[in-house]
N, C-alpha and C. Protein backbone atom coordinates (compact mmCIF):
# COMPACT_ATOMS: atom_id res chain seq x y z
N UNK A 1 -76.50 1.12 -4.67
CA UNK A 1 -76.69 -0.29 -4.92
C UNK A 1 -78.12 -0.50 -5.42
N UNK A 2 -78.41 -0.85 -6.48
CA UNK A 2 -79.32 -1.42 -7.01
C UNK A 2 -80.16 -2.37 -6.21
N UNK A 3 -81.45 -2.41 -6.39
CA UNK A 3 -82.55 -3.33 -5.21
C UNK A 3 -83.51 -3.62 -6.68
N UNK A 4 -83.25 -5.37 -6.76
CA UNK A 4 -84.09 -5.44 -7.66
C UNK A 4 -86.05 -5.54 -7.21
N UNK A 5 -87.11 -5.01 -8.09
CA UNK A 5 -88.19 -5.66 -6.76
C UNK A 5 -88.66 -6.79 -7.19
N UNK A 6 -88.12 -7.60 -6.04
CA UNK A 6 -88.45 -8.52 -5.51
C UNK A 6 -88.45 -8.69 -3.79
N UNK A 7 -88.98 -9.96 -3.59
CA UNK A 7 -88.97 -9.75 -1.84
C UNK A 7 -87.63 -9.59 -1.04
N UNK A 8 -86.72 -10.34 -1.97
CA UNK A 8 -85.67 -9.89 -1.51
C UNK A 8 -84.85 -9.01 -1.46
N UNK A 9 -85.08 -7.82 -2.25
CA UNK A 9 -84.46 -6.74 -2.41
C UNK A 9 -85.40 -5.88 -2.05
N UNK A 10 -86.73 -5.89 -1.95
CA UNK A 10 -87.20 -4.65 -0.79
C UNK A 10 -87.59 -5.26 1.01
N UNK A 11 -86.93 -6.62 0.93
CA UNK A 11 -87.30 -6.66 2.40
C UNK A 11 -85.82 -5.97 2.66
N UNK A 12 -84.66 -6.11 1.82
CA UNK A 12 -83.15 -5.36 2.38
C UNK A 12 -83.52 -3.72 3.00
N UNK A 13 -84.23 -3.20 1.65
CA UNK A 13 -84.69 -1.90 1.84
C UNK A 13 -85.18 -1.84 3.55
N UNK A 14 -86.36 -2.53 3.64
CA UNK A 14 -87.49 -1.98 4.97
C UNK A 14 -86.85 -2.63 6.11
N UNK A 15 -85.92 -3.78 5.85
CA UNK A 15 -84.95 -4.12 7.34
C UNK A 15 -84.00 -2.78 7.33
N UNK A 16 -83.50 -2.12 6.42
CA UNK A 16 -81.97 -1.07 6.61
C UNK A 16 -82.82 0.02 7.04
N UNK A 17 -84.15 0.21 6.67
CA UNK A 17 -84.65 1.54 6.96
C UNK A 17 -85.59 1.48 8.57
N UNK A 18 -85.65 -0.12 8.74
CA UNK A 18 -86.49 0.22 10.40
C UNK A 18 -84.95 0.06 11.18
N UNK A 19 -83.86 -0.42 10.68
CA UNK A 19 -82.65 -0.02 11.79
C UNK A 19 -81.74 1.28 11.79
N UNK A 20 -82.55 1.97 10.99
CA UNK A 20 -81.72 3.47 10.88
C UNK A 20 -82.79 4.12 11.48
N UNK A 21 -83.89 3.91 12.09
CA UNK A 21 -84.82 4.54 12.91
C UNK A 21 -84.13 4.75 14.49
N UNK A 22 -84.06 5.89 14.84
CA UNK A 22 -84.39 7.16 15.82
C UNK A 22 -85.20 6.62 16.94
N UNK A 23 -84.85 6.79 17.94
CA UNK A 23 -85.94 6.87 19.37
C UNK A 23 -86.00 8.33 19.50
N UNK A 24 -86.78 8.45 20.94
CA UNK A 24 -87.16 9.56 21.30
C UNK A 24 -85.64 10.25 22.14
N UNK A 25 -84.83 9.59 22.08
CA UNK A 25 -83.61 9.70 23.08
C UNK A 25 -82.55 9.63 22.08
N UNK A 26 -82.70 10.09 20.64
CA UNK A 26 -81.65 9.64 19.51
C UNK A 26 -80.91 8.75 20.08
N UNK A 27 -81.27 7.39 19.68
CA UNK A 27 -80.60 6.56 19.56
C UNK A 27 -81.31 4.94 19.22
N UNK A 28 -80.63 4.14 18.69
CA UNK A 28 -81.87 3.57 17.82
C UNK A 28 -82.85 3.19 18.30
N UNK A 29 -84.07 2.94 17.73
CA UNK A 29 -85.04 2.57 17.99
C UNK A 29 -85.38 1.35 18.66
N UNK A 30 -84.92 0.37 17.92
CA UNK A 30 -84.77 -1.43 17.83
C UNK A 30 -83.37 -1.99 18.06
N UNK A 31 -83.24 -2.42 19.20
CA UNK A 31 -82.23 -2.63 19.44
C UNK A 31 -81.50 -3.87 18.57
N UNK A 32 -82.36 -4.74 17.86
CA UNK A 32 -82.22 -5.57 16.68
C UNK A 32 -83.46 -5.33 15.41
N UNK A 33 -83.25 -5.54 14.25
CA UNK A 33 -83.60 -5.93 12.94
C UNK A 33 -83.30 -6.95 12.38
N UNK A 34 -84.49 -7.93 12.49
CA UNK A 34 -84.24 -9.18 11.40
C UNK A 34 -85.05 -9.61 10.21
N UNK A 35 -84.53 -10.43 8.99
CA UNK A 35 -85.57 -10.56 8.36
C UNK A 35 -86.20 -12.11 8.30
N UNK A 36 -86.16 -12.80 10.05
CA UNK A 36 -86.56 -14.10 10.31
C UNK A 36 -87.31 -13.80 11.51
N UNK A 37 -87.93 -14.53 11.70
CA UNK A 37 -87.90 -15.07 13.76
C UNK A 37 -87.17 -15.30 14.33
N UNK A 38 -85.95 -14.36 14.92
CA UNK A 38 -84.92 -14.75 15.51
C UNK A 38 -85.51 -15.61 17.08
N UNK A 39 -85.00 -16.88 17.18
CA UNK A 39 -85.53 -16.97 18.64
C UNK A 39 -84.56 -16.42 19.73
N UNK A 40 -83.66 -16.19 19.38
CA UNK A 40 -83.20 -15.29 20.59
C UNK A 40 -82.30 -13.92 20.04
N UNK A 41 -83.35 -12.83 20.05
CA UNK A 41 -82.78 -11.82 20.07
C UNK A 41 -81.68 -11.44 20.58
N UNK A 42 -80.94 -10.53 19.71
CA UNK A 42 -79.43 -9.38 20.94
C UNK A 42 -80.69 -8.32 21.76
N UNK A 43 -81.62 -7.77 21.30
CA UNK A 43 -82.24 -7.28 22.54
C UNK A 43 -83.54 -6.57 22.37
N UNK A 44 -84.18 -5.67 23.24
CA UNK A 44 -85.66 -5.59 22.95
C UNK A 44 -85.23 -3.78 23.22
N UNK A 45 -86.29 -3.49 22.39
CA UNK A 45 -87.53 -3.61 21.15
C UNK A 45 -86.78 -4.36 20.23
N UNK A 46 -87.38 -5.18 19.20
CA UNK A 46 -86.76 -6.35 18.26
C UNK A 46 -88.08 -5.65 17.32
N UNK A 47 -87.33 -6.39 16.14
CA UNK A 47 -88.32 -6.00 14.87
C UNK A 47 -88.26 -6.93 13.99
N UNK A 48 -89.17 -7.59 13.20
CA UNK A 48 -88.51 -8.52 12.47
C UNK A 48 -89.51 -8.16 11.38
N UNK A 49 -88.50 -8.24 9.80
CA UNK A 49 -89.62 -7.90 8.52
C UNK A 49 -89.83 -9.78 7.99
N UNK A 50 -90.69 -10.20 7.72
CA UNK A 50 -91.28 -11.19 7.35
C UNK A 50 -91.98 -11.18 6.42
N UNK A 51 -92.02 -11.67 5.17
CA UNK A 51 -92.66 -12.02 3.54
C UNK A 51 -94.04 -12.51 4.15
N UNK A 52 -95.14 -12.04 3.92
CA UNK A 52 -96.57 -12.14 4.31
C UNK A 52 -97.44 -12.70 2.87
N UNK A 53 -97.63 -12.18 1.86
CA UNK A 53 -98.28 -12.44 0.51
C UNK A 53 -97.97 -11.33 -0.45
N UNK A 54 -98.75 -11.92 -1.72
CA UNK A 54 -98.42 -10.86 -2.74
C UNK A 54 -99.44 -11.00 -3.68
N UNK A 55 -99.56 -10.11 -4.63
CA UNK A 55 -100.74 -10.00 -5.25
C UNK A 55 -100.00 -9.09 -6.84
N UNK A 56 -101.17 -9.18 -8.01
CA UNK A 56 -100.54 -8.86 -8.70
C UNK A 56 -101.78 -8.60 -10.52
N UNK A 57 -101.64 -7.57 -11.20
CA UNK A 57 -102.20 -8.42 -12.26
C UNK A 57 -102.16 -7.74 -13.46
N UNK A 58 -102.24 -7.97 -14.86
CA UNK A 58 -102.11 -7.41 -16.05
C UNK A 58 -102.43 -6.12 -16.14
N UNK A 59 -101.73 -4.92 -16.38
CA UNK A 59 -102.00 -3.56 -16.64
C UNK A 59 -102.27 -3.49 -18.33
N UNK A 60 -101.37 -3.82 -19.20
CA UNK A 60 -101.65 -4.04 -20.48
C UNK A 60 -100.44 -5.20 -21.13
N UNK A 61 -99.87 -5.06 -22.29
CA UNK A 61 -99.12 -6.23 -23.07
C UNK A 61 -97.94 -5.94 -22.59
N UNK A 62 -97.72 -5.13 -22.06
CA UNK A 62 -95.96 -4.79 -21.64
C UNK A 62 -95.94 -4.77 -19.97
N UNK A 63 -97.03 -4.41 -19.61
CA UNK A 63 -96.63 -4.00 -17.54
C UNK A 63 -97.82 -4.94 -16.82
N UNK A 64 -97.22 -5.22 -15.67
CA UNK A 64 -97.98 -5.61 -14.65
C UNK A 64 -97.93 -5.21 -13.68
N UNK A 65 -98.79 -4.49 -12.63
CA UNK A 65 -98.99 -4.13 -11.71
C UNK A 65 -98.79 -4.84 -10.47
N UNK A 66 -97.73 -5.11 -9.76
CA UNK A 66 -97.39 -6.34 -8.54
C UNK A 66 -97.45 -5.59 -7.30
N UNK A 67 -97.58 -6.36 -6.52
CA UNK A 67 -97.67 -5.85 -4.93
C UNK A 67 -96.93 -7.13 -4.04
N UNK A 68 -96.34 -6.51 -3.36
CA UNK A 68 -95.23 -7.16 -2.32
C UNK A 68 -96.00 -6.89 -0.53
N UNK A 69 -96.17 -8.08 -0.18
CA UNK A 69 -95.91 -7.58 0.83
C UNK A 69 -95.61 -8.29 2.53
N UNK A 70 -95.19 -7.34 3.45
CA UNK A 70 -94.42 -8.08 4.59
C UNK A 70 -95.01 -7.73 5.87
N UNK A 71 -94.88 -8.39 6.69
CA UNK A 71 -95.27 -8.08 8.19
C UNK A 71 -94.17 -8.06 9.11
N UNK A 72 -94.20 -6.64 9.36
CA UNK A 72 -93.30 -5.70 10.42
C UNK A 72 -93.54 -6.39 11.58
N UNK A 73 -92.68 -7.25 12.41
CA UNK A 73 -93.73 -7.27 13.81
C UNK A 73 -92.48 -6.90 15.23
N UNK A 74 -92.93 -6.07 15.96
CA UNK A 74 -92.52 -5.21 16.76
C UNK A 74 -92.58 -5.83 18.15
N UNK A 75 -91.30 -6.47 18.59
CA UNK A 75 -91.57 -6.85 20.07
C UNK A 75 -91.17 -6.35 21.30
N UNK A 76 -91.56 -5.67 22.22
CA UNK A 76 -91.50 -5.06 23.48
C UNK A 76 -91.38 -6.12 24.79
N UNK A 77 -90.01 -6.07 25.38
CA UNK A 77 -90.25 -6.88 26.39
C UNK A 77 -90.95 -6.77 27.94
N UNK A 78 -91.49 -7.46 28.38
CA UNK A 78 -91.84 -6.72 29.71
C UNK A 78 -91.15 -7.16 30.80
N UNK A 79 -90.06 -6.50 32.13
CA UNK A 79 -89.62 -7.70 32.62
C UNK A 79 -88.79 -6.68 33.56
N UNK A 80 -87.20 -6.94 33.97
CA UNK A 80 -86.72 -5.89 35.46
C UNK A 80 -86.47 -4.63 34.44
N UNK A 81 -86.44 -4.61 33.06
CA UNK A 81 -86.36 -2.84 32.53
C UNK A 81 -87.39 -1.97 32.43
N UNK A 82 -88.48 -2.74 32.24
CA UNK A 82 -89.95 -2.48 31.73
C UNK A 82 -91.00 -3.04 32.72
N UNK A 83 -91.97 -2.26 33.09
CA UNK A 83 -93.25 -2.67 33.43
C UNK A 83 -94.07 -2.47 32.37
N UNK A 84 -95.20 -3.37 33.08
CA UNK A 84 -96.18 -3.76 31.90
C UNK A 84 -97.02 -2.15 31.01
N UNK A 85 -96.42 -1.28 31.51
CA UNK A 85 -97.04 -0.25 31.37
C UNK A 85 -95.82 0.98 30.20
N UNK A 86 -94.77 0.69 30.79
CA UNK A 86 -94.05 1.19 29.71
C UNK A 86 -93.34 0.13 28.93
N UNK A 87 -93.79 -1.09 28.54
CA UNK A 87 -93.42 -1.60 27.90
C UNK A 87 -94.89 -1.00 26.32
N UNK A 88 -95.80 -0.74 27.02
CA UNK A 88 -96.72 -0.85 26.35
C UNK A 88 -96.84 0.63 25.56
N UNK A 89 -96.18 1.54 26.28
CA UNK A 89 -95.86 3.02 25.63
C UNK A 89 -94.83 3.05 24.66
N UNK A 90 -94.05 1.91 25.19
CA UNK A 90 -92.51 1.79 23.88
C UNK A 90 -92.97 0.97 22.71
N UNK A 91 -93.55 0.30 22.77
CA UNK A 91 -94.34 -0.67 21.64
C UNK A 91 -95.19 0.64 20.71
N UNK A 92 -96.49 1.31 21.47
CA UNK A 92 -97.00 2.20 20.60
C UNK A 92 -96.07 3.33 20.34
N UNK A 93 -95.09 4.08 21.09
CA UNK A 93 -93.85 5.11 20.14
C UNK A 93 -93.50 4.14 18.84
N UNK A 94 -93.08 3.37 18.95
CA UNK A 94 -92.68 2.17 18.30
C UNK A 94 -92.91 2.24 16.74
N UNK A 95 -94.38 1.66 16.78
CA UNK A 95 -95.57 1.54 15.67
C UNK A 95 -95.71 3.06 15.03
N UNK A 96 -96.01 4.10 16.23
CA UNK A 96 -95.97 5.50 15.65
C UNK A 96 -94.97 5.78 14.62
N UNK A 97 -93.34 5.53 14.97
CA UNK A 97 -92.38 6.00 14.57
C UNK A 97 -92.31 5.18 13.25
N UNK A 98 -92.55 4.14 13.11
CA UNK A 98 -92.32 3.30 11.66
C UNK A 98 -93.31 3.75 10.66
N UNK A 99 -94.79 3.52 11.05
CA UNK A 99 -95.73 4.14 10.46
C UNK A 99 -95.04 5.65 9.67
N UNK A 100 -94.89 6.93 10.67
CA UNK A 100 -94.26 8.26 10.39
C UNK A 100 -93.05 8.04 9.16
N UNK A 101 -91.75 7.00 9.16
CA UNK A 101 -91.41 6.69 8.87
C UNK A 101 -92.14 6.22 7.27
N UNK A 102 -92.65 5.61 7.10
CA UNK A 102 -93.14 4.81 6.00
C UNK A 102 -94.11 6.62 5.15
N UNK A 103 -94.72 6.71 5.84
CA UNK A 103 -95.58 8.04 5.58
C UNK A 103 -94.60 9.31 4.90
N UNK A 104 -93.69 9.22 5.30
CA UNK A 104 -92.75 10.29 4.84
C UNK A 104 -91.66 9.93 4.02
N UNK A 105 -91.44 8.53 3.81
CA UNK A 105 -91.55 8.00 2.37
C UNK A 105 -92.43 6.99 1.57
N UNK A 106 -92.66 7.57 1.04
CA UNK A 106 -94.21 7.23 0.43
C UNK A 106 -93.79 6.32 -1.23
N UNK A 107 -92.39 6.56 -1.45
CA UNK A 107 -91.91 5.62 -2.72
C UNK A 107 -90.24 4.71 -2.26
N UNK A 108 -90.41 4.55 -1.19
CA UNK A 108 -89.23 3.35 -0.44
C UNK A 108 -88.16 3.71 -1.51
N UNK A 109 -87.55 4.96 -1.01
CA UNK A 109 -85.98 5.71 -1.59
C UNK A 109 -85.35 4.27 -1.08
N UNK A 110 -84.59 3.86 -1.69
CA UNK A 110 -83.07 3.37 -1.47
C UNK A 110 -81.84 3.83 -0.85
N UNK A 111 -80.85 3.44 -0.57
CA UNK A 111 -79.93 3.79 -0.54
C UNK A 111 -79.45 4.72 -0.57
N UNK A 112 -79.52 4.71 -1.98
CA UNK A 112 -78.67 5.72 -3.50
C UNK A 112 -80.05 6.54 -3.21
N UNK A 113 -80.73 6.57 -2.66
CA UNK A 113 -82.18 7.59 -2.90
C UNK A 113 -83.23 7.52 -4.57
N UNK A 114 -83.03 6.03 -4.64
CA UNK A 114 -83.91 6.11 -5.51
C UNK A 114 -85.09 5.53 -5.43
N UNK A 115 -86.21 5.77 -5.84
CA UNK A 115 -87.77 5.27 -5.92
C UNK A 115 -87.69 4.07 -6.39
N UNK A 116 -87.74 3.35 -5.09
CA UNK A 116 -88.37 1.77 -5.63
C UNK A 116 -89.88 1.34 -6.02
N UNK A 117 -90.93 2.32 -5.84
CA UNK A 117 -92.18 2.08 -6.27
C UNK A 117 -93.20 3.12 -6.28
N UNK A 118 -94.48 2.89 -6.76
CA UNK A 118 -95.29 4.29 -6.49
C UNK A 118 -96.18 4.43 -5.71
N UNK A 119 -96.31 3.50 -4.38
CA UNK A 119 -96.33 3.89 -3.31
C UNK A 119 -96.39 2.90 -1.69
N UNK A 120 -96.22 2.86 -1.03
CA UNK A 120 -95.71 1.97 -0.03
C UNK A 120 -97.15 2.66 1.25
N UNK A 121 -98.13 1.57 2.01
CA UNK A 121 -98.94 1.94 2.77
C UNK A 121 -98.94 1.09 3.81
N UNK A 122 -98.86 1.32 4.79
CA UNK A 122 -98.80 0.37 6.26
C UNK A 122 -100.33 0.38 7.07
N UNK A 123 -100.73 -1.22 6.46
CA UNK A 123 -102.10 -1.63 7.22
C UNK A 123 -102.44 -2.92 6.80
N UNK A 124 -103.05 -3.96 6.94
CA UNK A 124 -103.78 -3.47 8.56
C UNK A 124 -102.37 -3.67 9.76
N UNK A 125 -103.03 -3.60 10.85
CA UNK A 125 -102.02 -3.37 12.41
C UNK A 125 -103.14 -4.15 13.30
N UNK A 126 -102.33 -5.38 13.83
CA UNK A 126 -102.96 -6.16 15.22
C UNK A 126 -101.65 -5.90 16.25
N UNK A 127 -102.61 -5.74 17.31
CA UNK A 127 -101.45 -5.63 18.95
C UNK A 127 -101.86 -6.74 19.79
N UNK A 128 -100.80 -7.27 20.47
CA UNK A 128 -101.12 -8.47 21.34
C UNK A 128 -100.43 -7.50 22.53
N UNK A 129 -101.43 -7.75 23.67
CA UNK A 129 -100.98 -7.40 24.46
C UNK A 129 -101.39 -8.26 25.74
N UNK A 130 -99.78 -8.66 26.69
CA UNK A 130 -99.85 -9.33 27.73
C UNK A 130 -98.88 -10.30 27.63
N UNK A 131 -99.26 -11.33 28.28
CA UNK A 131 -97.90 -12.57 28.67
C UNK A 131 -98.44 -13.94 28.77
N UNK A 132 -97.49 -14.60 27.54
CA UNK A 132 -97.74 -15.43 27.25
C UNK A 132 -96.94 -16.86 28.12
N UNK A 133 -95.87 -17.11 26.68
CA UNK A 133 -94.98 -17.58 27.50
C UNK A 133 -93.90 -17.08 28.38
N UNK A 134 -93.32 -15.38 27.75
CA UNK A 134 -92.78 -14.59 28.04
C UNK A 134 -93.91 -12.99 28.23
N UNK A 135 -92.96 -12.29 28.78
CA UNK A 135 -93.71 -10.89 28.89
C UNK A 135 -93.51 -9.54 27.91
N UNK A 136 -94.43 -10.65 26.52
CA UNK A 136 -94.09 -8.91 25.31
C UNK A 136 -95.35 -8.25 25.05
N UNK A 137 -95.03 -7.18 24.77
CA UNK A 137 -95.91 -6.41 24.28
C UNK A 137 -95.68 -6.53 22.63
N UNK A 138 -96.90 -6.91 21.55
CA UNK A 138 -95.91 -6.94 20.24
C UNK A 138 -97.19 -6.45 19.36
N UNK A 139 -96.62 -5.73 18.06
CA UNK A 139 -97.49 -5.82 16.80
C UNK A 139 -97.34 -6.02 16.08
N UNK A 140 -97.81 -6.28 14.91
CA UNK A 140 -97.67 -6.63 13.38
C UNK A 140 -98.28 -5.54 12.47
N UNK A 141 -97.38 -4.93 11.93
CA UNK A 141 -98.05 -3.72 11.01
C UNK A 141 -97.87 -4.89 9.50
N UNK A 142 -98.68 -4.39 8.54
CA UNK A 142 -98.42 -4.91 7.04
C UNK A 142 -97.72 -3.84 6.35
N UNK A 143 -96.85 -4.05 5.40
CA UNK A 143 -96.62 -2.94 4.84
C UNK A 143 -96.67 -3.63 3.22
N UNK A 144 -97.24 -3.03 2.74
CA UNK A 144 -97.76 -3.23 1.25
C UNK A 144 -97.04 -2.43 0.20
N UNK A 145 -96.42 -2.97 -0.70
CA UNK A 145 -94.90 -1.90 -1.94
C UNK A 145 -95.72 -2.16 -2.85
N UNK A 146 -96.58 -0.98 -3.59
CA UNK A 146 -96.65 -1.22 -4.53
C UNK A 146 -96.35 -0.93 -6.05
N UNK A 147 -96.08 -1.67 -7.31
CA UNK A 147 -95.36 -0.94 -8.50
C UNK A 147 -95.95 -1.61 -9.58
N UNK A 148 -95.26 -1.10 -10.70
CA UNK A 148 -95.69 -1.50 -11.81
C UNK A 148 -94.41 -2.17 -12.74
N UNK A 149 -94.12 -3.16 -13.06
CA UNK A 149 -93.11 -3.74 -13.60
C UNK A 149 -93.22 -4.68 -14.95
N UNK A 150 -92.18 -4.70 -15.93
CA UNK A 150 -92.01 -5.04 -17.21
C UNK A 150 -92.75 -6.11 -17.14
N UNK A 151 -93.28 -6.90 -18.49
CA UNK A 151 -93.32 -8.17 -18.54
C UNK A 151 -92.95 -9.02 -19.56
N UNK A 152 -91.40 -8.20 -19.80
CA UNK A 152 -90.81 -8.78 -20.36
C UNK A 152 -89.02 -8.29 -20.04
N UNK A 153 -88.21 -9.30 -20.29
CA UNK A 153 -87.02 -9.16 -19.54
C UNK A 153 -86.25 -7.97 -20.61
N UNK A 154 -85.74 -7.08 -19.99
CA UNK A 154 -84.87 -6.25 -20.97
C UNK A 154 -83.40 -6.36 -21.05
């Protein structure tokens, strides 16, 4: 299936590829993937990809150089499954594993395994840690797609 780039066709990409992520116990990682603020999750660790900014600018008369990008944010609950302490170890496996993930594809294969760009980098990363209204442990990685595309329609 074809992913055109745009936000909407590589946030499909980085939501299908953080819910085909692996725990340490094979079996998934995130017990949900969304590409909103769900306010009530099916369950924790939760992940949600979110459209952050974009940037972009003339390479020559035919290409432009664009950049996409989204904020991963990773929530850990703390509560009768989790103490505040391994909630806070599952949050950083967490971040590790997506990061590793992103690192070991370095041109966001598709599907079909094809190169959606020439190269995809995850940063910056803030962690909140503690209890707010509820008890999460959470972060926000950026993940930045970047490519080079027509500028003109073919």
């Amino acid at each position: 299936m074809a992913h055109p780039k745009s936000y909407t066709g590589l946030k499909t990409i980085i939501v299908n590829k953080l819910a085909d992520l692996q725990g340490g116990d094979s079996t998934d990682l995130f017990a949900s993937v969304y590409g909103v603020n769900e306010t009530q999750p099916a369950g924790y660790p939760v992940a949600y990809v979110i459209e952050n900014t974009g940037d972009g600018h003339i390479l020559d008369t035919h290409r432009n150089q664009r950049e996409w990008q989204f904020n991963v944010i990773i929530q850990v609950q703390i509560g009768s499954n989790r103490t505040p302490e391994q909630a806070y170890a599952a949050l950083l496996d967490a971040v590790d594993r997506v990061i590793t993930d992103f690192d070991t594809d370095p041109t966001l294969l598709d599907d079909d395994s094809q190169t959606q760009c020439m190269y995809v980098r995850v940063v910056p990363m803030q962690f909140e840690f503690g209890i707010r209204d509820a008890g999460f442990h959470s972060a926000m990685l950026t993940v930045a797609i970047l490519d080079v595309v027509n500028r003109y329609s073919s």
